[in-house]
Protein backbone atom coordinates (compact mmCIF):
# COMPACT_ATOMS: atom_id res chain seq x y z
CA UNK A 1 48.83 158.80 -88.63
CA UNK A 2 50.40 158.58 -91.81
CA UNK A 3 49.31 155.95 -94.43
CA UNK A 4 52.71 154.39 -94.26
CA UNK A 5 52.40 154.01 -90.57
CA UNK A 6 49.08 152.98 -91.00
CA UNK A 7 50.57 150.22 -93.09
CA UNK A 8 52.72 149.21 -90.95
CA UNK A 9 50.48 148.91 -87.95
CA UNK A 10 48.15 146.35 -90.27
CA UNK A 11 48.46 142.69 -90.38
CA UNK A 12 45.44 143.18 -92.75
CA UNK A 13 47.04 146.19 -95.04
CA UNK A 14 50.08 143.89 -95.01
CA UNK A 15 48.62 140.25 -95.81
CA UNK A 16 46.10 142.21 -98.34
CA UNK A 17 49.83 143.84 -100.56
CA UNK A 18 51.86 140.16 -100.40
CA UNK A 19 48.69 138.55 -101.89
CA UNK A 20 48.07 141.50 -104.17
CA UNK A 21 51.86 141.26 -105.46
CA UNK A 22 52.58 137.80 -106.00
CA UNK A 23 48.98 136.23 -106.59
CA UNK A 24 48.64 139.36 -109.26
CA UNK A 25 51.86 138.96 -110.53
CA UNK A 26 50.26 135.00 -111.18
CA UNK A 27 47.48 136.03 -112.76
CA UNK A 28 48.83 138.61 -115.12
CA UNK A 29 51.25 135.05 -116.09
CA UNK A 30 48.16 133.37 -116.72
CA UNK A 31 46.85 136.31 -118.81
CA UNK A 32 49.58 136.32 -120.65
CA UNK A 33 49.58 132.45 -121.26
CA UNK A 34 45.95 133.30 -122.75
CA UNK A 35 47.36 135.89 -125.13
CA UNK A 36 50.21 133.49 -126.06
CA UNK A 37 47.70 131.09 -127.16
CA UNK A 38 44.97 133.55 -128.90
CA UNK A 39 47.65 134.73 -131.33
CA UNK A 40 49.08 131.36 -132.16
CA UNK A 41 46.80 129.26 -132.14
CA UNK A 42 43.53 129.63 -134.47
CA UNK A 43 40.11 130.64 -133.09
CA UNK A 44 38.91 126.93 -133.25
CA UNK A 45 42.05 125.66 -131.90
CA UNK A 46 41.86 128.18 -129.22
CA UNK A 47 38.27 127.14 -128.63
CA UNK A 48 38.97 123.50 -128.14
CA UNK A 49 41.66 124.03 -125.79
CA UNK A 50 39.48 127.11 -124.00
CA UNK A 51 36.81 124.16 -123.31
CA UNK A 52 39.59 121.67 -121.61
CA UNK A 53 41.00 124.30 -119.79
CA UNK A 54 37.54 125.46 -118.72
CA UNK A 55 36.55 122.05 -117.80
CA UNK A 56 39.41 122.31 -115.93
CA UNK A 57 38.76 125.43 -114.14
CA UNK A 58 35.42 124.42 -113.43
CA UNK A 59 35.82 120.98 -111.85
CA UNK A 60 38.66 122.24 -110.33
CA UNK A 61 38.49 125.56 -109.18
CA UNK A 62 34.55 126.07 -109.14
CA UNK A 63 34.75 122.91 -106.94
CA UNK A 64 37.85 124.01 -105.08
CA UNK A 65 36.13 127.62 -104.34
CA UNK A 66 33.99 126.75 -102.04
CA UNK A 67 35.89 124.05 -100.30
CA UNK A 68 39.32 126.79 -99.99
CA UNK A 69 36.39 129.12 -98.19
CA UNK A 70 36.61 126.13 -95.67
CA UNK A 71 40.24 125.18 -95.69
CA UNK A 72 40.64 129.05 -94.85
CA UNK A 73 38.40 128.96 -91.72
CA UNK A 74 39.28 125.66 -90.15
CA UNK A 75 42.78 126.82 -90.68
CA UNK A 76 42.43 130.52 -89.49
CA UNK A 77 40.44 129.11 -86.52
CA UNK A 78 43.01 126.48 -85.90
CA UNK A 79 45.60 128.72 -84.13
CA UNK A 80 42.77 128.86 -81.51
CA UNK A 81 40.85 125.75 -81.59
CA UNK A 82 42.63 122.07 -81.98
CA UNK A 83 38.94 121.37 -82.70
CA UNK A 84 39.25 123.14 -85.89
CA UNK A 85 42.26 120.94 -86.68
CA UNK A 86 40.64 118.37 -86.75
CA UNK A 87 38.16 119.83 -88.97
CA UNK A 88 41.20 120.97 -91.38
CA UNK A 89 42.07 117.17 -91.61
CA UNK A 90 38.49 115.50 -92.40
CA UNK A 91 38.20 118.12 -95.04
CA UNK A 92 41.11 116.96 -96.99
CA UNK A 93 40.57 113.28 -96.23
CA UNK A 94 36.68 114.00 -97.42
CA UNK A 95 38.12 115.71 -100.56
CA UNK A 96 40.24 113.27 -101.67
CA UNK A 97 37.91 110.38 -100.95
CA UNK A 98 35.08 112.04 -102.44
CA UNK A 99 36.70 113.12 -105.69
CA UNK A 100 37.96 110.10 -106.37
CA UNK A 101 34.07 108.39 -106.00
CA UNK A 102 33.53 111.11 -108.56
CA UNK A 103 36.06 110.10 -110.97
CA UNK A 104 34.57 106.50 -111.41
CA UNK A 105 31.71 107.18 -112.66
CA UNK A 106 32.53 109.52 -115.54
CA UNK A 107 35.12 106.65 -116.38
CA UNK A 108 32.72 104.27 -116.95
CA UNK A 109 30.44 106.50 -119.81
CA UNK A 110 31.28 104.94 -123.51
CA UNK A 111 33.50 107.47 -125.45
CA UNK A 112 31.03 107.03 -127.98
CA UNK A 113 27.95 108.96 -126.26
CA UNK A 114 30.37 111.52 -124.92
CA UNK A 115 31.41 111.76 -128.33
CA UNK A 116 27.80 112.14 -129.54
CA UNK A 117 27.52 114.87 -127.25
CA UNK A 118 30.30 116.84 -127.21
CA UNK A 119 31.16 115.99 -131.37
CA UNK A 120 35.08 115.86 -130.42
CA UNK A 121 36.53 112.89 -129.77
CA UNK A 122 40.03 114.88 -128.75
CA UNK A 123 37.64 116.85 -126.21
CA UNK A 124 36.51 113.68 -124.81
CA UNK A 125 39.71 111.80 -124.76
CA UNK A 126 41.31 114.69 -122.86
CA UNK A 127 38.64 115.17 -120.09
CA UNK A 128 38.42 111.46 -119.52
CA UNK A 129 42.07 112.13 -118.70
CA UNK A 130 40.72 115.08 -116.77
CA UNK A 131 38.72 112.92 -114.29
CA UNK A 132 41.67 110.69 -113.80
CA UNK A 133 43.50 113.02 -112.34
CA UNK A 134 40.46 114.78 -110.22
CA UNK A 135 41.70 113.41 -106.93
CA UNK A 136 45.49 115.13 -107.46
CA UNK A 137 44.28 118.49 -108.84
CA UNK A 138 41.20 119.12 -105.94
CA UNK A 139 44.12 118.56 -103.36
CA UNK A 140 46.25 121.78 -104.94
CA UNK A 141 44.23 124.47 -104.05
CA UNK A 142 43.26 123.26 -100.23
CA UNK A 143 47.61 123.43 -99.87
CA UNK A 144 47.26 127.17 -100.89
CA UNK A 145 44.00 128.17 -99.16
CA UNK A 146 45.32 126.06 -96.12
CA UNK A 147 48.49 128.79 -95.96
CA UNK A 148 46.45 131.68 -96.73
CA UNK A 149 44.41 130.87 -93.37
CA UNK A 150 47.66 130.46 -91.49
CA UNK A 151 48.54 134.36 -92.62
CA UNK A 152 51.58 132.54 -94.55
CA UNK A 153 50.47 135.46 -97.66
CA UNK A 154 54.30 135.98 -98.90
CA UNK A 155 54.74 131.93 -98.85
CA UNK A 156 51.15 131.15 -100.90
CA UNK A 157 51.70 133.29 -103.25
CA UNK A 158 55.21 132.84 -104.43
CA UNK A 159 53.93 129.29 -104.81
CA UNK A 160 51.38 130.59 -106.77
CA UNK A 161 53.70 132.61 -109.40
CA UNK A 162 56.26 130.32 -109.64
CA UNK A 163 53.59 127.71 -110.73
CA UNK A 164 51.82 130.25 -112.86
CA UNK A 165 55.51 130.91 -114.66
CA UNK A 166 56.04 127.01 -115.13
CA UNK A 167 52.41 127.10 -116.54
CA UNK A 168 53.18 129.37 -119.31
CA UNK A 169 56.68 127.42 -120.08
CA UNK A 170 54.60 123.77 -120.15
CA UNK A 171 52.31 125.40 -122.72
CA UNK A 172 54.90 127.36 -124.56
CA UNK A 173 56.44 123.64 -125.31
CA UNK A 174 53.82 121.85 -125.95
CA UNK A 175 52.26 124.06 -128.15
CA UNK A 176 55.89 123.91 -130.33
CA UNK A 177 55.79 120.44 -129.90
CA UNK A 178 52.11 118.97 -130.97
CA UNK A 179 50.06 122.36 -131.38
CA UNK A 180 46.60 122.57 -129.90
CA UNK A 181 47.23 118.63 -128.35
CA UNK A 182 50.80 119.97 -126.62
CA UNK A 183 48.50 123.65 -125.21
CA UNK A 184 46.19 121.24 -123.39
CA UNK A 185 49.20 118.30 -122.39
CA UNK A 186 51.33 121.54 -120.70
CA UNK A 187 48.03 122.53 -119.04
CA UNK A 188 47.62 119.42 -117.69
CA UNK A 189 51.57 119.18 -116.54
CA UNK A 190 50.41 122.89 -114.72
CA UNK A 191 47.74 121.54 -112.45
CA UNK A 192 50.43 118.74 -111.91
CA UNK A 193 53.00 120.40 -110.41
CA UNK A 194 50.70 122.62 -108.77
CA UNK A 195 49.35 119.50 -106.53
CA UNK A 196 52.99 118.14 -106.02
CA UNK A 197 54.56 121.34 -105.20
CA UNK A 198 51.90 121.93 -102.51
CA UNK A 199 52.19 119.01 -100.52
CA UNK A 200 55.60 119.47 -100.64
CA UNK A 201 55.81 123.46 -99.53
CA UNK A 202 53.37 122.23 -96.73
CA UNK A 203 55.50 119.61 -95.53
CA UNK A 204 58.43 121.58 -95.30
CA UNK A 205 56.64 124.80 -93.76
CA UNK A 206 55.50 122.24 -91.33
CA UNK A 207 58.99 120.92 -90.03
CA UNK A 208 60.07 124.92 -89.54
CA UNK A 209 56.55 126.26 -87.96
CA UNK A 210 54.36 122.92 -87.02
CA UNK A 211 51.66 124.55 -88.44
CA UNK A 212 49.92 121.12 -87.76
CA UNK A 213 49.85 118.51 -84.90
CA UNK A 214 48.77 115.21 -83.99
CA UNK A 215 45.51 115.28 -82.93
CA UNK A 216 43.73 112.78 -80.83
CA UNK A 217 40.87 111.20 -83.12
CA UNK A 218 39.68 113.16 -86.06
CA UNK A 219 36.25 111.53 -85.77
CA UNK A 220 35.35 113.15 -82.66
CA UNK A 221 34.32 116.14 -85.32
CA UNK A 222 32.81 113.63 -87.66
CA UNK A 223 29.64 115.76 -87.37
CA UNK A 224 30.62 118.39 -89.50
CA UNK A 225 31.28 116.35 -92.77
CA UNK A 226 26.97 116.83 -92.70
CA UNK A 227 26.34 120.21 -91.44
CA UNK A 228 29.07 121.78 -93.29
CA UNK A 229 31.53 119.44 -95.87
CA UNK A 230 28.80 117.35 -97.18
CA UNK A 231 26.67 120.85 -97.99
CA UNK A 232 29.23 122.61 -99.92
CA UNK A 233 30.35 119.15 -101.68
CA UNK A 234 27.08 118.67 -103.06
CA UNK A 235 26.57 122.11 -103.76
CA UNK A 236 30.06 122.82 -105.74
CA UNK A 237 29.23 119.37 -108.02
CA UNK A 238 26.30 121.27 -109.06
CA UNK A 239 28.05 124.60 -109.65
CA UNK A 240 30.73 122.51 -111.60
CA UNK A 241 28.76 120.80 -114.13
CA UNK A 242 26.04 123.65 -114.25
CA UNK A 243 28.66 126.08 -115.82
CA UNK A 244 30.50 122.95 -118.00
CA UNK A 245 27.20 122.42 -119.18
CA UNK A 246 26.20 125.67 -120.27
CA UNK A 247 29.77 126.01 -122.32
CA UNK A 248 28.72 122.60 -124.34
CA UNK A 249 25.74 124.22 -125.24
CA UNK A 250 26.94 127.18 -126.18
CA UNK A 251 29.54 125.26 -127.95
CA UNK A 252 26.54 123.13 -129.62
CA UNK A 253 24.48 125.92 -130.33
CA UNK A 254 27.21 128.14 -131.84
CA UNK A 255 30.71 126.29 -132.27
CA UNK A 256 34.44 126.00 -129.97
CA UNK A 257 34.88 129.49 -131.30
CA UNK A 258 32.32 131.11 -129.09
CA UNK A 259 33.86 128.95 -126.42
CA UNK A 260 37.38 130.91 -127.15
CA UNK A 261 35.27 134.09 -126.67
CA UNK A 262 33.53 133.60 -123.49
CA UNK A 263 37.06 132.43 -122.12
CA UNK A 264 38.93 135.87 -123.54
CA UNK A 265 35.85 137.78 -121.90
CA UNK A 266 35.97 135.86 -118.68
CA UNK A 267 39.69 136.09 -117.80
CA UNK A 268 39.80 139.93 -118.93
CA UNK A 269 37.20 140.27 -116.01
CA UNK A 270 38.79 137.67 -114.18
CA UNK A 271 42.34 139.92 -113.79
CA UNK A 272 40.20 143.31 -113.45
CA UNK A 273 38.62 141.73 -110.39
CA UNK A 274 42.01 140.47 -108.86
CA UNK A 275 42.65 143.57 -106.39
CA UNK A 276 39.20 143.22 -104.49
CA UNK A 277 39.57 139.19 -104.55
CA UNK A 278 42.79 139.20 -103.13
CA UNK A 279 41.42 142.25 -100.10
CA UNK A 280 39.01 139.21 -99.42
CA UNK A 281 41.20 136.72 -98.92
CA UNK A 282 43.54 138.50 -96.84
CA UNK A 283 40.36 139.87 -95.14
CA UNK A 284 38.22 136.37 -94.24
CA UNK A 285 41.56 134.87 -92.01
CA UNK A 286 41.37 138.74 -89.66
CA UNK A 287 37.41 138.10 -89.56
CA UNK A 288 37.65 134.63 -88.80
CA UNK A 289 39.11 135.58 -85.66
CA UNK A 290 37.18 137.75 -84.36
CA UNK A 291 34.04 135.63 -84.92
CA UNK A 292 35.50 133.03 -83.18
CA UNK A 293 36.54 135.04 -80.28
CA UNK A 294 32.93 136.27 -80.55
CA UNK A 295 34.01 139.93 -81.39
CA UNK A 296 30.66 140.50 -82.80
CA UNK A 297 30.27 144.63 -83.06
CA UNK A 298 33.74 144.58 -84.35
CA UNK A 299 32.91 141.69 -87.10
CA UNK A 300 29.57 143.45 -88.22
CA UNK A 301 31.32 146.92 -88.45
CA UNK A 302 33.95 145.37 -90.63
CA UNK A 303 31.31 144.69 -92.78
CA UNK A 304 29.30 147.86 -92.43
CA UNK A 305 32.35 149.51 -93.67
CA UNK A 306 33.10 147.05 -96.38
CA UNK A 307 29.56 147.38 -97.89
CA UNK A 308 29.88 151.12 -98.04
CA UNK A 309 33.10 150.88 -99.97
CA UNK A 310 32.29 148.42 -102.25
CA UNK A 311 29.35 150.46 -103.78
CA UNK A 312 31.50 153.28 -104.88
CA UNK A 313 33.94 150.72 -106.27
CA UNK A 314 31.07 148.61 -108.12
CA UNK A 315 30.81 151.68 -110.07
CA UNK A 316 34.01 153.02 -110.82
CA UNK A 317 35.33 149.73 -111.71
CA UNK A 318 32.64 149.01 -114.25
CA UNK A 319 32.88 152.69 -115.60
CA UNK A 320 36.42 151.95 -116.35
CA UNK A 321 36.04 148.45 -117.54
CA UNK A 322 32.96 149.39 -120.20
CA UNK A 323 35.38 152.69 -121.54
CA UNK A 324 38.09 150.34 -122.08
CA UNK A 325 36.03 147.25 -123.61
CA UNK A 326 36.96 147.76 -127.40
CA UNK A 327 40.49 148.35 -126.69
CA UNK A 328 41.02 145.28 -124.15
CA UNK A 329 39.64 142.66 -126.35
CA UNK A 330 41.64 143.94 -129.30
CA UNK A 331 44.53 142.85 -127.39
CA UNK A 332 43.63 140.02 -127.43
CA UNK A 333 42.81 139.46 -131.19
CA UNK A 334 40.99 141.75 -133.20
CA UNK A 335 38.42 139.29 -133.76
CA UNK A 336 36.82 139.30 -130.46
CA UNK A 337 36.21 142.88 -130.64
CA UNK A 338 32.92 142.00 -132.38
CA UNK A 339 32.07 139.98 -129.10
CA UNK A 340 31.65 143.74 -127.58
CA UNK A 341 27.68 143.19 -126.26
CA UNK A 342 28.98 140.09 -124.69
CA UNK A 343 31.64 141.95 -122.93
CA UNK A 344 29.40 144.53 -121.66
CA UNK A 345 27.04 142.30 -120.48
CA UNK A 346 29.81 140.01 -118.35
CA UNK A 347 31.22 143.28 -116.97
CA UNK A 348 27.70 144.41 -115.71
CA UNK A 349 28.48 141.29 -113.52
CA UNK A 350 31.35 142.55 -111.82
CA UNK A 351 29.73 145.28 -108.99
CA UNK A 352 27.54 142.54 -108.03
CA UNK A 353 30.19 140.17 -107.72
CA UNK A 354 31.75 142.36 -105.49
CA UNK A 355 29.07 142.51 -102.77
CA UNK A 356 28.51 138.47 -103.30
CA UNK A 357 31.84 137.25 -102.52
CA UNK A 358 31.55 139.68 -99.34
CA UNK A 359 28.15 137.98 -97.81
CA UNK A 360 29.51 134.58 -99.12
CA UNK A 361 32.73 135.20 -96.66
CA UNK A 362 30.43 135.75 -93.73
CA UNK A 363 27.72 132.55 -94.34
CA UNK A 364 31.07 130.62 -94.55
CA UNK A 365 32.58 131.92 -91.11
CA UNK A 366 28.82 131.76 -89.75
CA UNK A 367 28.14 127.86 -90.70
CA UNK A 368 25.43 128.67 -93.68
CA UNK A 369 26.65 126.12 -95.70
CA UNK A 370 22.88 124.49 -96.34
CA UNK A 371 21.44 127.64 -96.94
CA UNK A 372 24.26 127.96 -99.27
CA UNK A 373 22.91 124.89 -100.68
CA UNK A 374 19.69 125.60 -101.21
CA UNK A 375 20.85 129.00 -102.34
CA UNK A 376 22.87 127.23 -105.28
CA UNK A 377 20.00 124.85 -106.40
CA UNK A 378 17.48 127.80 -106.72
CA UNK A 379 20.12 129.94 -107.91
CA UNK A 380 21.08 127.17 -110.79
CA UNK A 381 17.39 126.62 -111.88
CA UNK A 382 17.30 130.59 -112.51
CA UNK A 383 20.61 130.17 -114.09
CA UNK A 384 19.60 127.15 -116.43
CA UNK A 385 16.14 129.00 -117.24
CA UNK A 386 17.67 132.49 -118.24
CA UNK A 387 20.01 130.59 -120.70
CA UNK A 388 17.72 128.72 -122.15
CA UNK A 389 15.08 132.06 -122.61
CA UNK A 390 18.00 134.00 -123.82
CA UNK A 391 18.64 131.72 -126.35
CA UNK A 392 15.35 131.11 -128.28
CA UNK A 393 15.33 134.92 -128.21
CA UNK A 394 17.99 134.94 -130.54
CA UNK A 395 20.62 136.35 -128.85
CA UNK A 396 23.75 135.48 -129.46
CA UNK A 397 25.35 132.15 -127.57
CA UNK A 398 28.26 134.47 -125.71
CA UNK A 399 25.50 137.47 -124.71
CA UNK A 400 22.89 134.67 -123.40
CA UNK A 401 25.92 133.08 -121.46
CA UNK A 402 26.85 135.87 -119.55
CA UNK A 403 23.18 137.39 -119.42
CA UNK A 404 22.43 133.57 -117.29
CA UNK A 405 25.26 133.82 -115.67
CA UNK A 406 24.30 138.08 -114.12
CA UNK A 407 20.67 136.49 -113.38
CA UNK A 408 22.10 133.69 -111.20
CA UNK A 409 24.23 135.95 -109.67
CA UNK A 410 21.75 138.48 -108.47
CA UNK A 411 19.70 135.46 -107.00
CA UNK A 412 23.02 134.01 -104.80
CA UNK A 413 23.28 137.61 -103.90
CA UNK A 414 19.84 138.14 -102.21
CA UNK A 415 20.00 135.34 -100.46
CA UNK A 416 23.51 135.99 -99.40
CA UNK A 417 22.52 139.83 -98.44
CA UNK A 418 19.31 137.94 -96.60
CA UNK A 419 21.44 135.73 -94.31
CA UNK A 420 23.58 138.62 -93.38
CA UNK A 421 21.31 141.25 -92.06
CA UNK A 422 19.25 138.14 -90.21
CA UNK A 423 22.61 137.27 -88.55
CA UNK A 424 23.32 140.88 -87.80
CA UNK A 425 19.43 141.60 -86.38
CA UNK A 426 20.03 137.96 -84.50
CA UNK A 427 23.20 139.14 -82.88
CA UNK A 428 21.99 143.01 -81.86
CA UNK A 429 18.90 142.01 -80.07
CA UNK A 430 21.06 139.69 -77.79
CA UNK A 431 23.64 142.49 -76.93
């Protein structure tokens, strides 16, 4: 069989190119809306608006991570199981509910100590704003996840572009208009629209496809807000502030500038990692299937086969990545080219990455999410530890960042690896 015929005969080939084309074609937007700002705004400036927009990224999307995991299964599930409706529902209701008990409390802290902390008081004006808006912006990326587990690929990520391309206009504006204060009031406008525009694609896909249904009571499933919302709720509001916390004090330690850096570094390997992301999320709706139709030899082989890829891609792509390091930062600005140790360093975190998002997608589908809890606490104090060592070493604030961040990622990855083959053991002893 040919490969094009091979293509064709794939739901999975298929779902994996429409969310390789138009999600890429986002993220290469947002990449570009980086290098916009980098050479027009000044390395401070940059800084300052790196830390809002990584604030953002990090209540938001580290937050949003492992609740789209969810939104993905109840919704992949749901074209099987009305139970898992009803799952799809309490997680948005819990979302919205539960963000918004977030948002109160931050409120309430005196600008003054936040100022004391953080030394900006435009930093803690904007993130107070932030907060406000917590409830809108966690809602955004549950719409997109929620199509993605529906197999609506071409739909999701046209959304996505088109939101990534009003992005980069927003900023555009507001940085002619105000400067570092219009970068971060067009970033804000993105996240926005992103929310509004999702409720309403959803609605309207809804009228054409009735993607969902009434249901009779939504409480009837009330038990999993504690064995598996309440878990990963608790567990991404310590992934959230862990990482915001270790950017203020590398911001504290060093200055906003070494903020800018990390951020340049992180969404270089951000975009290099896009491709395998996007297999994964046009690979966890085909796998939620056949778990729930309790395909197990087919499920575990999908792995088996995954695994064995993914180590001979760990190393090309970091090959690549670590021949191309001087030249990729430089196109960014040619002064984070002396952030090259850092860059190495972050990159080294990449084949890992690789194998962690793959366990991860099976401990979701498998109901691990306390394990995954426990695996995030222990992985954090690790995390919070390594930074801290790295630091009185002497290394520098963007190498000790990234060095943390590898160690905590090897932890989540053992235990990830653990719960896989104990599954997999579990599950062949019983056939």
């Amino acid at each position: 069989m040919s490969i094009i015929e091979r293509f064709k005969k794939s739901d999975l080939l298929k779902g994996f190119a429409s969310t390789t084309i138009w999600s890429g074609l986002s993220k290469l937007i947002m990449v570009l809306t980086t290098l916009y700002c980098t050479n027009v705004l000044t390395k401070d400036d940059f800084g300052s608006y790196s830390f809002i927009k990584n604030t953002l990224n990090l209540v938001v999307w580290v937050c949003a991570t492992n609740f789209t995991s969810l939104c993905v299964k109840f919704a992949a599930e749901a074209s099987v199981s009305k139970l898992a409706l009803k799952r799809l529902y309490i997680l948005f209701v819990f979302t919205f509910c539960a963000s918004l008990c977030c948002s109160i409390p931050i409120l309430t802290i005196p600008e003054s100590i936040m100022e004391g902390y953080l030394e900006s008081s435009m930093i803690v004006r904007y993130i107070k704003i932030t907060w406000i808006l917590l409830p809108l912006f966690l809602i955004g990326p549950l719409f997109n996840a929620m199509l993605k587990g529906y197999k609506m690929f071409n739909l999701s990520g046209i959304y996505d572009t088109i939101s990534s391309a009003l992005g980069l206009l927003f900023i555009i504006i507001g940085i002619k208009i105000g400067g570092v204060n219009g970068a971060i009031i067009g970033l804000l406008m993105y996240y926005t629209f992103f929310s509004v525009a999702g409720l309403c694609i959803v609605l309207l896909t809804n009228r054409r496809s009735h993607i969902l249904c009434k249901v009779d009571s939504i409480w009837s499933e009330r038990k999993i807000i504690f064995t598996m919302i309440l878990p990963v709720f608790i567990m991404s509001f310590i992934d959230a502030p862990l990482n915001w916390f270790a950017q203020s004090i590398v911001a504290k330690y060093d200055s906003y500038s070494s903020v800018g850096s990390l951020t340049v570094i992180s969404q270089i390997r951000t975009f290099i990692i896009l491709l395998p992301t996007y297999f994964f999320q046009a690979f966890m709706p085909f796998v939620a299937v056949s778990n729930s139709k309790k395909e197990y030899n087919e499920y575990f082989s999908k792995f088996e086969r995954m695994g064995k890829i993914l180590i001979l891609a760990g190393a090309v792509l970091f090959t690549i990545v670590a021949v191309f390091g001087r030249f990729l930062l430089s196109i960014f600005n040619e002064v984070y080219v002396e952030d090259i140790d850092a860059y190495y360093v972050g990159m080294f975190f990449l084949p890992v990455h690789l194998f962690v998002i793959l366990y991860k997608v099976h401990m979701v589908l498998w109901e691990h999410q306390r394990l995954m809890l426990v695996m995030t606490l222990i992985s954090s104090v690790f995390y919070l530890i390594s930074l801290f060592l790295l630091l009185n070493i002497h290394l520098s604030s963007v190498v000790a960042f990234f060095g943390a961040q590898l160690v905590q990622e090897i932890v989540i990855l053992i235990f990830a690896y653990y719960s896989y083959k104990k599954d997999n053991i579990l599950v062949n002893s019983r056939i």
